[in-house]
PDB file of N, CA and C in Angstrom:
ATOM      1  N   UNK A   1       9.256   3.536  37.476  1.00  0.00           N
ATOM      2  CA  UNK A   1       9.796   2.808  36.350  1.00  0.00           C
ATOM      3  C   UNK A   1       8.731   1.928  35.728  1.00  0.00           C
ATOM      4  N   UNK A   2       7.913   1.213  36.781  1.00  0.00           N
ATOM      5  CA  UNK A   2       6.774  -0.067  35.934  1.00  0.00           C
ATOM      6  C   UNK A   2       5.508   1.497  35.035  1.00  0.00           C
ATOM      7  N   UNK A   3       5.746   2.211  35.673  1.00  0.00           N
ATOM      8  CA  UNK A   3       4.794   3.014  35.179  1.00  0.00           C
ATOM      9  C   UNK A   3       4.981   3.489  33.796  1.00  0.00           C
ATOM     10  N   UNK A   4       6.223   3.804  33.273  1.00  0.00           N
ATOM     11  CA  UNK A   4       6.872   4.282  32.042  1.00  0.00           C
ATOM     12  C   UNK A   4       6.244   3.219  30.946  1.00  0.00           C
ATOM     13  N   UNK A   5       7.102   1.926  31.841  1.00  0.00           N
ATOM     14  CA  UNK A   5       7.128   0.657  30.823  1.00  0.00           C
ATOM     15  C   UNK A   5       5.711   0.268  30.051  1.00  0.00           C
ATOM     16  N   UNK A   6       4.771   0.385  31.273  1.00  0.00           N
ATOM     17  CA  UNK A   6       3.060   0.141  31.237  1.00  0.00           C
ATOM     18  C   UNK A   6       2.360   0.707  30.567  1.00  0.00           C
ATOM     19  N   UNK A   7       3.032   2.436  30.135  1.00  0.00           N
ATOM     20  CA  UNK A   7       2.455   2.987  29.017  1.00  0.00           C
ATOM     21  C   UNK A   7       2.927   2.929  28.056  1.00  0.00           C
ATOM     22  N   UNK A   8       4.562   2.760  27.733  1.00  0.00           N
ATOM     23  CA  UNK A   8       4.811   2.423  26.471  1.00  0.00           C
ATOM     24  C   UNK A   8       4.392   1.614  25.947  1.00  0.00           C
ATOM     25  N   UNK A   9       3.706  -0.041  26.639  1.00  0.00           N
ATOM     26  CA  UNK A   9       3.282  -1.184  26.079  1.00  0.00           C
ATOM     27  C   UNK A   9       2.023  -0.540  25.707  1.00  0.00           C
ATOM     28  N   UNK A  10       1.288  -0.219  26.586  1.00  0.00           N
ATOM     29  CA  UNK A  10      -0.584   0.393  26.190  1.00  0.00           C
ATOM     30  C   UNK A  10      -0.168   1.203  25.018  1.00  0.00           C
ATOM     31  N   UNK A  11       0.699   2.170  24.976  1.00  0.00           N
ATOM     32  CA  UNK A  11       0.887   3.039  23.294  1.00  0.00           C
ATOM     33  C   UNK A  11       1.267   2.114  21.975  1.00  0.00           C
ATOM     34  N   UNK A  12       2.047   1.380  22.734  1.00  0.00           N
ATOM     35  CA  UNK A  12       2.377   0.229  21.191  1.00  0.00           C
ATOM     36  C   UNK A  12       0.878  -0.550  20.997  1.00  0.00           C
ATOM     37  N   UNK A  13       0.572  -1.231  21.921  1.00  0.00           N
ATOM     38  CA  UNK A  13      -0.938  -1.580  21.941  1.00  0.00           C
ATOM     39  C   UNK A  13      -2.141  -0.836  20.474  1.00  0.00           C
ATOM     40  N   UNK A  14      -1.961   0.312  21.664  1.00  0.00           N
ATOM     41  CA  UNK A  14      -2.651   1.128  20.736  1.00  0.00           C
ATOM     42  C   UNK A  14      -2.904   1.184  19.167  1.00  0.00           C
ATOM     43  N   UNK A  15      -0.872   1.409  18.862  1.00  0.00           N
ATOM     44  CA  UNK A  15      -0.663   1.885  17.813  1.00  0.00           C
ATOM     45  C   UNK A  15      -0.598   0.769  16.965  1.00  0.00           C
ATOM     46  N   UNK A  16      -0.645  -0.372  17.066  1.00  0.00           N
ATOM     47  CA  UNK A  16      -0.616  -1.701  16.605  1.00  0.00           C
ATOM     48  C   UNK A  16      -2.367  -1.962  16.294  1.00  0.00           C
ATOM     49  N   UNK A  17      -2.890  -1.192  17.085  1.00  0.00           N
ATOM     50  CA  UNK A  17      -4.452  -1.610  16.961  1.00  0.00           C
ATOM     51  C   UNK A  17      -4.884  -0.795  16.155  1.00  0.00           C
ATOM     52  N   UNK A  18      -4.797   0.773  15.946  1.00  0.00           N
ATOM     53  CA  UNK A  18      -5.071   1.774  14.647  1.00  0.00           C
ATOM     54  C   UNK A  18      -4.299   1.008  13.499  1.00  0.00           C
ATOM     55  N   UNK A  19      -3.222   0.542  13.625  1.00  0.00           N
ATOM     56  CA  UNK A  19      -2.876   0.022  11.911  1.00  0.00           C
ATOM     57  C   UNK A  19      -3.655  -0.931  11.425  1.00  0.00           C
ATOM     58  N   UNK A  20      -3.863  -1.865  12.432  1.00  0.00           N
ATOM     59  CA  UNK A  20      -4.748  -3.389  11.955  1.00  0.00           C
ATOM     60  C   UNK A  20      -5.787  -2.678  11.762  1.00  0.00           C
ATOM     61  N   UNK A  21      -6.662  -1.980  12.320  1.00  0.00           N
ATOM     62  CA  UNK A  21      -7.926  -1.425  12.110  1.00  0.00           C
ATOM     63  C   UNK A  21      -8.124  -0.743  10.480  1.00  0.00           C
ATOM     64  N   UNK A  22      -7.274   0.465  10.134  1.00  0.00           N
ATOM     65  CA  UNK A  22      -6.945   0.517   9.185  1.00  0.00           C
ATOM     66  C   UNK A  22      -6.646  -0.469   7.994  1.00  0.00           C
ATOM     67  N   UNK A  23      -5.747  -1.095   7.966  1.00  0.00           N
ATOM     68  CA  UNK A  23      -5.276  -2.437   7.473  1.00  0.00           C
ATOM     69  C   UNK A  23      -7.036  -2.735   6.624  1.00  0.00           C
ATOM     70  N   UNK A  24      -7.559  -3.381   7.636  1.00  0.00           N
ATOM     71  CA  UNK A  24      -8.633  -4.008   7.660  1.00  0.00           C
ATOM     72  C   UNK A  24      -9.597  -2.761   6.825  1.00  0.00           C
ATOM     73  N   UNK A  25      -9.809  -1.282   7.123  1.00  0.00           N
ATOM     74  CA  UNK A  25     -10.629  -0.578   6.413  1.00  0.00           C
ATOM     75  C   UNK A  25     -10.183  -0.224   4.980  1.00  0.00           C
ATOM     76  N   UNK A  26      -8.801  -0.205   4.416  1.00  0.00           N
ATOM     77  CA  UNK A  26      -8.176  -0.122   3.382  1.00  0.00           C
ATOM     78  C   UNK A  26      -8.059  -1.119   2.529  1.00  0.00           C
ATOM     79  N   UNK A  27      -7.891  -2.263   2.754  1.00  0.00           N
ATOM     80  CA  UNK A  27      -7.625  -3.429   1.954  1.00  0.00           C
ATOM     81  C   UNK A  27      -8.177  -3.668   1.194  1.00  0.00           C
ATOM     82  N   UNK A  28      -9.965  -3.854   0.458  1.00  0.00           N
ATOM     83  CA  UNK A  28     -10.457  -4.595   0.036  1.00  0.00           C
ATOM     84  C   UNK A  28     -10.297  -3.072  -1.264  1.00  0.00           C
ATOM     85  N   UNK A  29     -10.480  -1.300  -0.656  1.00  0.00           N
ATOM     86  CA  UNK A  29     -10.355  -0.693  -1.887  1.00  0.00           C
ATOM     87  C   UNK A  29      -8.504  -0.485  -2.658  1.00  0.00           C
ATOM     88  N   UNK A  30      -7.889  -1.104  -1.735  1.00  0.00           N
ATOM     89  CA  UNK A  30      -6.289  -1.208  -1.771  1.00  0.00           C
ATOM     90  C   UNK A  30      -6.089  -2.307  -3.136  1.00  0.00           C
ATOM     91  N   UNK A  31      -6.444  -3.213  -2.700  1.00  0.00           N
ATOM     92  CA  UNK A  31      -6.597  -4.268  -3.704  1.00  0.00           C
ATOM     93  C   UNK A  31      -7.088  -4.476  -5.012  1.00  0.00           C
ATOM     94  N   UNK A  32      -8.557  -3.779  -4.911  1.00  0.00           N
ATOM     95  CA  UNK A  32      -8.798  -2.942  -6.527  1.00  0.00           C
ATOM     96  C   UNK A  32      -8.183  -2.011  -7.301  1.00  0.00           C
ATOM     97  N   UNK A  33      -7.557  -1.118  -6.478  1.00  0.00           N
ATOM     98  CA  UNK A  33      -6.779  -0.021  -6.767  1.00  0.00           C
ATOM     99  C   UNK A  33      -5.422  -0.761  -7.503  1.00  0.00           C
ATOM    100  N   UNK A  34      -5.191  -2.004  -6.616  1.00  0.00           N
ATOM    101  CA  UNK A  34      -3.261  -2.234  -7.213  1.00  0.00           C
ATOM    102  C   UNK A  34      -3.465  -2.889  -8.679  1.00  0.00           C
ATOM    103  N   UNK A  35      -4.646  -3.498  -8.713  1.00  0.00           N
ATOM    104  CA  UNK A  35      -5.614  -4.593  -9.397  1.00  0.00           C
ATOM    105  C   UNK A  35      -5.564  -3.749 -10.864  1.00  0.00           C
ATOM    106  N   UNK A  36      -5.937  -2.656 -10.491  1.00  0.00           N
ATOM    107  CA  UNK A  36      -6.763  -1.486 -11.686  1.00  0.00           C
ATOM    108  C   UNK A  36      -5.233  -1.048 -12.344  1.00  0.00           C
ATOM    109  N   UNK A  37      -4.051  -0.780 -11.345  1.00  0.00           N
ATOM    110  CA  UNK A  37      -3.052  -0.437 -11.652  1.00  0.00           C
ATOM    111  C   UNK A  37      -1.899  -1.324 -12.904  1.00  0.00           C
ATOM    112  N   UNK A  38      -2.229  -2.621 -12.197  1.00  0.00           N
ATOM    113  CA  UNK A  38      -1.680  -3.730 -12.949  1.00  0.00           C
ATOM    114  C   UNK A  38      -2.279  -3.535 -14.743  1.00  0.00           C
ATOM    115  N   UNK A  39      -3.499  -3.802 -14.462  1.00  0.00           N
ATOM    116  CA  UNK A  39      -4.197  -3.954 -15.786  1.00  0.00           C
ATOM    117  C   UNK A  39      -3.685  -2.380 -16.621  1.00  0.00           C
ATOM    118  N   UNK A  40      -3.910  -1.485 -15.921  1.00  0.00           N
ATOM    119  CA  UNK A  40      -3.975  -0.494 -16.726  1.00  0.00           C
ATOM    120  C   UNK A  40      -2.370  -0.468 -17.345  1.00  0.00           C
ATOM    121  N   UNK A  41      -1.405  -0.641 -16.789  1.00  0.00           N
ATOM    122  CA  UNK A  41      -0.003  -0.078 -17.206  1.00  0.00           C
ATOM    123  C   UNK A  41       0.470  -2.013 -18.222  1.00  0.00           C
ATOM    124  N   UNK A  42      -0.386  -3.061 -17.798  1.00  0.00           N
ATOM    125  CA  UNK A  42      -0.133  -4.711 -18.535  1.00  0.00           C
ATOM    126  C   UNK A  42      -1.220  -4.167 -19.958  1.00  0.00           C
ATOM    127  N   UNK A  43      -2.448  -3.856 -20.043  1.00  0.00           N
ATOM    128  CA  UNK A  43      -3.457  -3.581 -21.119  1.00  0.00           C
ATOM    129  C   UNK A  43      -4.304  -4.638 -20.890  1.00  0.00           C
ATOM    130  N   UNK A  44      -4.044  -5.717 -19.353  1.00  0.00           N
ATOM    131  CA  UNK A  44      -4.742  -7.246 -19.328  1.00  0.00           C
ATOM    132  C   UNK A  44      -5.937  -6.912 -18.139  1.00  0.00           C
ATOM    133  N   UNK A  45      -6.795  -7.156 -18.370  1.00  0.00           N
ATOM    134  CA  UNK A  45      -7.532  -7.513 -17.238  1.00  0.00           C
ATOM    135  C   UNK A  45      -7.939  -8.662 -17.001  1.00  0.00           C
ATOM    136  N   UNK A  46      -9.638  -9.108 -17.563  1.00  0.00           N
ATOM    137  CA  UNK A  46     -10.164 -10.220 -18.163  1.00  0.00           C
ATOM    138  C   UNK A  46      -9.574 -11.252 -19.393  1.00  0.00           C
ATOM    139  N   UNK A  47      -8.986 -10.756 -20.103  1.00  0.00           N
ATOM    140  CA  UNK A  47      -8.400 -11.414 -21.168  1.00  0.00           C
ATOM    141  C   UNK A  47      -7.045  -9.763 -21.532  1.00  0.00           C
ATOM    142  N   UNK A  48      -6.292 -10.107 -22.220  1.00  0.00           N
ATOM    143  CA  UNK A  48      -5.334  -9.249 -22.734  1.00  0.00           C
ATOM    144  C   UNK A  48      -5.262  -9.073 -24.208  1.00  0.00           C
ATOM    145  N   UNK A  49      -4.633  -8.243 -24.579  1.00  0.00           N
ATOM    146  CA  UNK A  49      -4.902  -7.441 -25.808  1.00  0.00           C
ATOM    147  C   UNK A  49      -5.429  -6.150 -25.614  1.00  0.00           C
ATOM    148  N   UNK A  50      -5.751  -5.490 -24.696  1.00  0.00           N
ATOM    149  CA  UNK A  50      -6.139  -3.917 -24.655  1.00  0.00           C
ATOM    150  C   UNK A  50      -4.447  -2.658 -24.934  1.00  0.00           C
ATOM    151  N   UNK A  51      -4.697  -1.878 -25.059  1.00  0.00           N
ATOM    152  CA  UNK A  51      -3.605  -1.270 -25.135  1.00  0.00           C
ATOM    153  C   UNK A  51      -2.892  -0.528 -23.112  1.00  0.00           C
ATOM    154  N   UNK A  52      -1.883  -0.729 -22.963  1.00  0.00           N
ATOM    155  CA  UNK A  52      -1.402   0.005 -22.069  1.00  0.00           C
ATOM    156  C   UNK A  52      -1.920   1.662 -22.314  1.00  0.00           C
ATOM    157  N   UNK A  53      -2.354   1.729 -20.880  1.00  0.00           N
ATOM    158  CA  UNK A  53      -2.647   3.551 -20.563  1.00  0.00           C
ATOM    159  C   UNK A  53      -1.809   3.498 -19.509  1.00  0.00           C
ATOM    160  N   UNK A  54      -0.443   4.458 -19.686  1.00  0.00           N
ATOM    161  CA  UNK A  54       0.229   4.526 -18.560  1.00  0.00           C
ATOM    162  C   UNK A  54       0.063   5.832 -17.252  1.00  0.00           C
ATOM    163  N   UNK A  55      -0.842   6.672 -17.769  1.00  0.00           N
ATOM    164  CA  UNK A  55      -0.993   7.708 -17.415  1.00  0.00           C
ATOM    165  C   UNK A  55      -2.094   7.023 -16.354  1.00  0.00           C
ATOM    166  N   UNK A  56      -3.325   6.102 -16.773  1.00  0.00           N
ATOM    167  CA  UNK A  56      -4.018   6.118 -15.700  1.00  0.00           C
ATOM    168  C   UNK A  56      -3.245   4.682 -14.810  1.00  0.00           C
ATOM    169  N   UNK A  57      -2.240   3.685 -15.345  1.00  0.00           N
ATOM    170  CA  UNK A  57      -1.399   3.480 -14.428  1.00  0.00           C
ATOM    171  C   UNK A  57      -0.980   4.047 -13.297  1.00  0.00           C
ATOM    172  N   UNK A  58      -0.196   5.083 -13.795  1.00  0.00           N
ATOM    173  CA  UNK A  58       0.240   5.808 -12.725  1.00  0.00           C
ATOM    174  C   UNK A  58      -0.657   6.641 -11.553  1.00  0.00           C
ATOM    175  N   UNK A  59      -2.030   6.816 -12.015  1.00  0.00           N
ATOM    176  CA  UNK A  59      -2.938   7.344 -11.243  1.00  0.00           C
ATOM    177  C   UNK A  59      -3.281   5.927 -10.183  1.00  0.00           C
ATOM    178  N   UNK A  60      -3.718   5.578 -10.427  1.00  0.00           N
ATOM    179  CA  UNK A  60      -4.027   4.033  -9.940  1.00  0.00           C
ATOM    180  C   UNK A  60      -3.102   3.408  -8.768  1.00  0.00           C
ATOM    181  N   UNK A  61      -1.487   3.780  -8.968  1.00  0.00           N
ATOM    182  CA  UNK A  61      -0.345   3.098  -8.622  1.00  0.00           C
ATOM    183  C   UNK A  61      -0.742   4.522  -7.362  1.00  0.00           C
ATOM    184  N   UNK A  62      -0.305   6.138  -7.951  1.00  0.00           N
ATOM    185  CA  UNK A  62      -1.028   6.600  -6.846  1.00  0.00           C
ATOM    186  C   UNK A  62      -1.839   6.672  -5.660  1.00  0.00           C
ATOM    187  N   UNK A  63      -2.914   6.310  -6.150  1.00  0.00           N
ATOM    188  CA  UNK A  63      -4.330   6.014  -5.207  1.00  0.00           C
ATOM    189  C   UNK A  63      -4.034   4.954  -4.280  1.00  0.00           C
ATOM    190  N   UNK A  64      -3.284   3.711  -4.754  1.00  0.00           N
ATOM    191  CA  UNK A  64      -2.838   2.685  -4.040  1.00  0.00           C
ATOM    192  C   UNK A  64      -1.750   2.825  -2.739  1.00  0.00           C
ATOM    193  N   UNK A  65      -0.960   3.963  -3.447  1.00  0.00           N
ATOM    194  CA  UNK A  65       0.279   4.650  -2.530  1.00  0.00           C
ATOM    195  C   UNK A  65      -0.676   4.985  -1.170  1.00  0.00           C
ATOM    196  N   UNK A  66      -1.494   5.856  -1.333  1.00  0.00           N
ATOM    197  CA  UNK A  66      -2.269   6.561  -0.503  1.00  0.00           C
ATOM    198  C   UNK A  66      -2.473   5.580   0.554  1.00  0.00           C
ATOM    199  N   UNK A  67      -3.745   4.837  -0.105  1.00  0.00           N
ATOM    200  CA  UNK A  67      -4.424   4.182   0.907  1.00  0.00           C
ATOM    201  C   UNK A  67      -3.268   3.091   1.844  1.00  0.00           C
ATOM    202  N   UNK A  68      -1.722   2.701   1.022  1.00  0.00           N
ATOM    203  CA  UNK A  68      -1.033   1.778   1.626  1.00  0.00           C
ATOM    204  C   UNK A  68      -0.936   2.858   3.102  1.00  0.00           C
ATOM    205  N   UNK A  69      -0.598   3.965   2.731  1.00  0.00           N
ATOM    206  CA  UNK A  69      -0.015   5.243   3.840  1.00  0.00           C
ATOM    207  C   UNK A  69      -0.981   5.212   4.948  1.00  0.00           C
ATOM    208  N   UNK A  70      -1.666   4.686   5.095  1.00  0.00           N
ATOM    209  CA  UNK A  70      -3.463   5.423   5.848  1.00  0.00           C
ATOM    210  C   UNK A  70      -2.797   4.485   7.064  1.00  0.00           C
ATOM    211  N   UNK A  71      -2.817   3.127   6.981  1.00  0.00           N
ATOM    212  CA  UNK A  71      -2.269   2.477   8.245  1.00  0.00           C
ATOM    213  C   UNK A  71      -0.478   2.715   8.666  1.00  0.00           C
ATOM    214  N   UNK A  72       0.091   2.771   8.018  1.00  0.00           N
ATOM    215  CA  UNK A  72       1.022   3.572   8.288  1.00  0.00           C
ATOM    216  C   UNK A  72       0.933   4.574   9.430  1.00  0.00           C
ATOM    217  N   UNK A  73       0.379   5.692   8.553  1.00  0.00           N
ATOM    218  CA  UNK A  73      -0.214   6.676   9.445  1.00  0.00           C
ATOM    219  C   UNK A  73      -0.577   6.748  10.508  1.00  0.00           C
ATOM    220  N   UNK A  74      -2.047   6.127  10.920  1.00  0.00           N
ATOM    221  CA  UNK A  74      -2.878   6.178  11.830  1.00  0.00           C
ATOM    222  C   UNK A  74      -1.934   4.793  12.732  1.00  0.00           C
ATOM    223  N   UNK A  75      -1.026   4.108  12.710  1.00  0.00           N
ATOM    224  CA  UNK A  75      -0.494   3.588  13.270  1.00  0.00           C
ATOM    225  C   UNK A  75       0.671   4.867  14.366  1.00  0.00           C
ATOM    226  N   UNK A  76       1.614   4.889  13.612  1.00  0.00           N
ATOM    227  CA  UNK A  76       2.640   6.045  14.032  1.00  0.00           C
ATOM    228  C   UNK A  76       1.855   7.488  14.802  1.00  0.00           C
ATOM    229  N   UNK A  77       0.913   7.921  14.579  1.00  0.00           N
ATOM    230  CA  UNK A  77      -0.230   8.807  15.246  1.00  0.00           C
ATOM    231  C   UNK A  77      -0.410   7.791  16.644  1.00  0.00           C
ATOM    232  N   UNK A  78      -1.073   7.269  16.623  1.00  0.00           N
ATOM    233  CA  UNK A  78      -1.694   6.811  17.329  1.00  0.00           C
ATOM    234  C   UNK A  78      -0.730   6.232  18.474  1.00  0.00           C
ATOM    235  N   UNK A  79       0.764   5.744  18.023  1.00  0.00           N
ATOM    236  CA  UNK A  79       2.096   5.213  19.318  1.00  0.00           C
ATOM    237  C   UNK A  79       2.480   7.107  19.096  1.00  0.00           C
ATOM    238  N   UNK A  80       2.223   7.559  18.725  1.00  0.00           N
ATOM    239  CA  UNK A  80       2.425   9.059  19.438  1.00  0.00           C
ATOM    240  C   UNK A  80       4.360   9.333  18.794  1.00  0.00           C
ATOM    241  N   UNK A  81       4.399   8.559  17.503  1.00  0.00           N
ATOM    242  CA  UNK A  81       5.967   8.891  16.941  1.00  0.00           C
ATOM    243  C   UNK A  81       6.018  10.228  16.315  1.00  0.00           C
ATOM    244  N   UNK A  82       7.171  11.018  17.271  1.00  0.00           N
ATOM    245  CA  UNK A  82       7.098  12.377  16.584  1.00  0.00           C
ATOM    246  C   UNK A  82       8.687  12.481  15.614  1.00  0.00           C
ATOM    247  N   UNK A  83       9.062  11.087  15.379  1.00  0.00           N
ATOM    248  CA  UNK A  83      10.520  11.439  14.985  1.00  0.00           C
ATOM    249  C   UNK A  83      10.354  11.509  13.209  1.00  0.00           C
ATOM    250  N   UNK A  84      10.963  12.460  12.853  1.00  0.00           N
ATOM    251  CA  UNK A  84      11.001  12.256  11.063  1.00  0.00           C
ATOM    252  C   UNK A  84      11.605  11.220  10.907  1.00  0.00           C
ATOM    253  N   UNK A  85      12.403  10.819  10.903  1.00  0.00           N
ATOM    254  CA  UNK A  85      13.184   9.639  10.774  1.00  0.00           C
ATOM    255  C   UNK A  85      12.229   8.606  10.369  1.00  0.00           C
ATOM    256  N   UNK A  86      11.452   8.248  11.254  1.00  0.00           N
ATOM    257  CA  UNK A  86      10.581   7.373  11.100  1.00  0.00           C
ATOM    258  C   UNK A  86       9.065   7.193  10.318  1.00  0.00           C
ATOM    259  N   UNK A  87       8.921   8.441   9.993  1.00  0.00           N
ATOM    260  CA  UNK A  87       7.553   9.037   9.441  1.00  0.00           C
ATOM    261  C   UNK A  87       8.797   8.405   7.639  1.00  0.00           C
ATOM    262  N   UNK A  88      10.010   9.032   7.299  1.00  0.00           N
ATOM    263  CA  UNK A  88      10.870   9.165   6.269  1.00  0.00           C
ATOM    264  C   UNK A  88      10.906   7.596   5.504  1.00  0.00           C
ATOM    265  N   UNK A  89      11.128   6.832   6.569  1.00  0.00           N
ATOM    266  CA  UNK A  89      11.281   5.332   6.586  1.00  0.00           C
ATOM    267  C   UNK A  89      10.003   4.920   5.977  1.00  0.00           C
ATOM    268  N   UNK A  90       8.970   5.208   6.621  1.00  0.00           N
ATOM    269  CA  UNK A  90       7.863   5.086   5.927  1.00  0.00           C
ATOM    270  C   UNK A  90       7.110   4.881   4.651  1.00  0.00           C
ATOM    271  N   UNK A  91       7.558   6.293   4.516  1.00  0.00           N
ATOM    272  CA  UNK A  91       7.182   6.755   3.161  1.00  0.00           C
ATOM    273  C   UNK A  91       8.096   5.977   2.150  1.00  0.00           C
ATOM    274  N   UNK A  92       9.384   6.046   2.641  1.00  0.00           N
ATOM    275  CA  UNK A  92      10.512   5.829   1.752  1.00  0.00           C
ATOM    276  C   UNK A  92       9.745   4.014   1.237  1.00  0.00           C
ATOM    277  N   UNK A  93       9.250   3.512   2.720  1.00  0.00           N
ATOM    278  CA  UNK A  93       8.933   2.051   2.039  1.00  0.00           C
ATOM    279  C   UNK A  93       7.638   1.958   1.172  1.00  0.00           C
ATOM    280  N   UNK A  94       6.914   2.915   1.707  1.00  0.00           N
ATOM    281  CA  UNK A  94       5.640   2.542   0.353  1.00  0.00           C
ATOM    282  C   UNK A  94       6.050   3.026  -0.984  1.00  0.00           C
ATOM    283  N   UNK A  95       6.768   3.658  -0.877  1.00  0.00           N
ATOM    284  CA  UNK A  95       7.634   4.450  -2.542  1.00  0.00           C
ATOM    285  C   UNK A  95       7.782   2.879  -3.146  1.00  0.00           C
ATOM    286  N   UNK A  96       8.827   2.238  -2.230  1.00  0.00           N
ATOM    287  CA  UNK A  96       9.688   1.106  -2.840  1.00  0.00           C
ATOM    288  C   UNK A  96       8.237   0.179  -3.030  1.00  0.00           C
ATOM    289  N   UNK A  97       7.410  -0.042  -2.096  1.00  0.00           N
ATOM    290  CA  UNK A  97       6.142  -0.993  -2.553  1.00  0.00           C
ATOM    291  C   UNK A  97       5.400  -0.745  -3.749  1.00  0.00           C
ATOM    292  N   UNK A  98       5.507   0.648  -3.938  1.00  0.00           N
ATOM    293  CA  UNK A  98       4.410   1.164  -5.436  1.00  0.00           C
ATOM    294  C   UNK A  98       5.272   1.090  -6.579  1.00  0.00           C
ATOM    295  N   UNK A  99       6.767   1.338  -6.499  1.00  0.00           N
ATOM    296  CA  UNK A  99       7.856   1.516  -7.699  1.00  0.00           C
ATOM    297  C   UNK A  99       7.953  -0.292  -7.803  1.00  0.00           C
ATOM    298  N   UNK A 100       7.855  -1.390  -6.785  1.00  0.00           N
ATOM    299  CA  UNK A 100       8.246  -2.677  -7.082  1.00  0.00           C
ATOM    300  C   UNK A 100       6.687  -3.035  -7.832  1.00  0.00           C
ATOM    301  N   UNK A 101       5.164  -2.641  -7.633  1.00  0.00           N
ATOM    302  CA  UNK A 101       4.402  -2.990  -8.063  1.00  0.00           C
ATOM    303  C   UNK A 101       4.152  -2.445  -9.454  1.00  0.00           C
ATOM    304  N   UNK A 102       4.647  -1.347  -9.803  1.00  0.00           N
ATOM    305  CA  UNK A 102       4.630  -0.780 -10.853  1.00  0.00           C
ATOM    306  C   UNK A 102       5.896  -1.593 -12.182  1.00  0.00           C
ATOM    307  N   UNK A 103       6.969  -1.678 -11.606  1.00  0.00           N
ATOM    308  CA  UNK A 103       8.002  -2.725 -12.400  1.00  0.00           C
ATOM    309  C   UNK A 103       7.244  -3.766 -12.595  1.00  0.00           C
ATOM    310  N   UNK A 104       6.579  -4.646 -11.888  1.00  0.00           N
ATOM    311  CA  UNK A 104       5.979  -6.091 -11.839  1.00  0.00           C
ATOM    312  C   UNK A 104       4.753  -5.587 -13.081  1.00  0.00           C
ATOM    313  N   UNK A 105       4.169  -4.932 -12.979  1.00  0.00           N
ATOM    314  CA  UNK A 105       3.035  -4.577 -13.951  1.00  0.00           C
ATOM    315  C   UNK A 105       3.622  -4.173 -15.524  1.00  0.00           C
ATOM    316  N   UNK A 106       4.738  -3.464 -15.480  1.00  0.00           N
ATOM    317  CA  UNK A 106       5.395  -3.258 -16.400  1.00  0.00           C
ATOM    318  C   UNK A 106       5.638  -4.376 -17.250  1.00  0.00           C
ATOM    319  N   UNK A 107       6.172  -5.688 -16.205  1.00  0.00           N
ATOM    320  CA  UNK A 107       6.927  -6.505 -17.257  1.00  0.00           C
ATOM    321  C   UNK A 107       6.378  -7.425 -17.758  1.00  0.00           C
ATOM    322  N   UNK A 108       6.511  -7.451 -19.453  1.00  0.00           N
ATOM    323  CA  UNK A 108       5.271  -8.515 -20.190  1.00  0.00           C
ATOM    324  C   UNK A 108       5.240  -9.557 -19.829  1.00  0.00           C
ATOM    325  N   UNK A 109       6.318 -10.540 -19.051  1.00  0.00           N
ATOM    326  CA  UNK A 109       6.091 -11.968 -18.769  1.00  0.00           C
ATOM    327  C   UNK A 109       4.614 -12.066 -17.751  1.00  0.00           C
ATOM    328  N   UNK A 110       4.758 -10.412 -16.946  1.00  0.00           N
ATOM    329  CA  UNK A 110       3.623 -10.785 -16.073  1.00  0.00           C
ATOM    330  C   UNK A 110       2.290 -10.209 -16.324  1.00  0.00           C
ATOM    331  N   UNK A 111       1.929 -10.069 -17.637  1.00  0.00           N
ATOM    332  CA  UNK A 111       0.841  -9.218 -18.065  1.00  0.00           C
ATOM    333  C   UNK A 111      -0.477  -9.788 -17.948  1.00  0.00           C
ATOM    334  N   UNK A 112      -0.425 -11.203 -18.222  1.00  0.00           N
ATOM    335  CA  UNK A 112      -1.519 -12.210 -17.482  1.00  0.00           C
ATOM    336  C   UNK A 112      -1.735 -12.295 -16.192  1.00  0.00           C
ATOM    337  N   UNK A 113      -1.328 -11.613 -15.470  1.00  0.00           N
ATOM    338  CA  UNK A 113      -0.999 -12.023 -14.162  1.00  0.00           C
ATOM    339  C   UNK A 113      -2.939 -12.491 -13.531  1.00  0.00           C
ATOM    340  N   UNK A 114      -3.599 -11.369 -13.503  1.00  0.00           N
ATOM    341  CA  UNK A 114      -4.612 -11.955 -13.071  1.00  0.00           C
ATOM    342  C   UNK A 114      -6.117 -12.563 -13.960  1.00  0.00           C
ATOM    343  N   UNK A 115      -5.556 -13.009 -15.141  1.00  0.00           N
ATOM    344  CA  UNK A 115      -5.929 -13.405 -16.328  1.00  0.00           C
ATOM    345  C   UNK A 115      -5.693 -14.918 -16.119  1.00  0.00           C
ATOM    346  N   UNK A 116      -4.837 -15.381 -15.573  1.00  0.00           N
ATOM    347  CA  UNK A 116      -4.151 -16.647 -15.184  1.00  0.00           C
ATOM    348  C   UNK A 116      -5.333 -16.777 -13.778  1.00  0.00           C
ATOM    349  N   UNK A 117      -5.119 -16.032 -12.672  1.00  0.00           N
ATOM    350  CA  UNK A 117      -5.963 -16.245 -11.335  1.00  0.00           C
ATOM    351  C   UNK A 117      -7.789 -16.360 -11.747  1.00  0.00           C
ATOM    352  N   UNK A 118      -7.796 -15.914 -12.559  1.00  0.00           N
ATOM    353  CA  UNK A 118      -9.367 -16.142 -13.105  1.00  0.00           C
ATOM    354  C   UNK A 118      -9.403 -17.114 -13.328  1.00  0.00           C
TER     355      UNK A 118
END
């Protein structure tokens, strides 16, 4: 029985340590990516007044999807989860993270958004 328990903790271990690791290798191009996304679908970067491109929005909002998935991933790999269920959950939440970042970029009150942080 201590033996079961001892590896499930070392697998969560594990799998807690591939996400942070990840985490940590994704973030800084994660952040440009959501960054690039904002501006492109607001028309704001540095100052505002450019026109909305929603097409490379949506590329952008893409690319961001991805890299959110990578620790995800290499997390659930790595605790050895073979259930769909949980791979489903997943996905289903970075959907809702890229569709809530994409609304937020959408809406003009927040088109300054990092026009203001400058």
């Amino acid at each position: 029985m201590g033996t079961t328990s001892s590896s499930t903790g070392a697998q969560r271990r594990r799998a807690v340590g591939a996400a942070l690791v990840a985490v940590l290798a994704v973030a800084y191009p994660l952040l440009w990516g959501a960054g690039l996304a904002h501006a492109e679908f607001s028309g704001c970067w540095l100052s505002c007044g450019g026109d909305p491109r929603f097409a490379s929005g949506v590329a952008w909002t893409t690319f961001s999807a991805v890299l959110l998935g990578i620790p995800l991933a290499a997390g659930l790999l790595a605790g050895s989860v073979r259930s769909w269920v949980a791979w489903a959950v997943g996905v289903l939440l970075i959907l809702l993270a890229a569709t809530a970042w994409v609304m937020f970029s959408l809406d003009p009150g927040n088109a300054a958004f990092f026009v203001a942080l400058g």
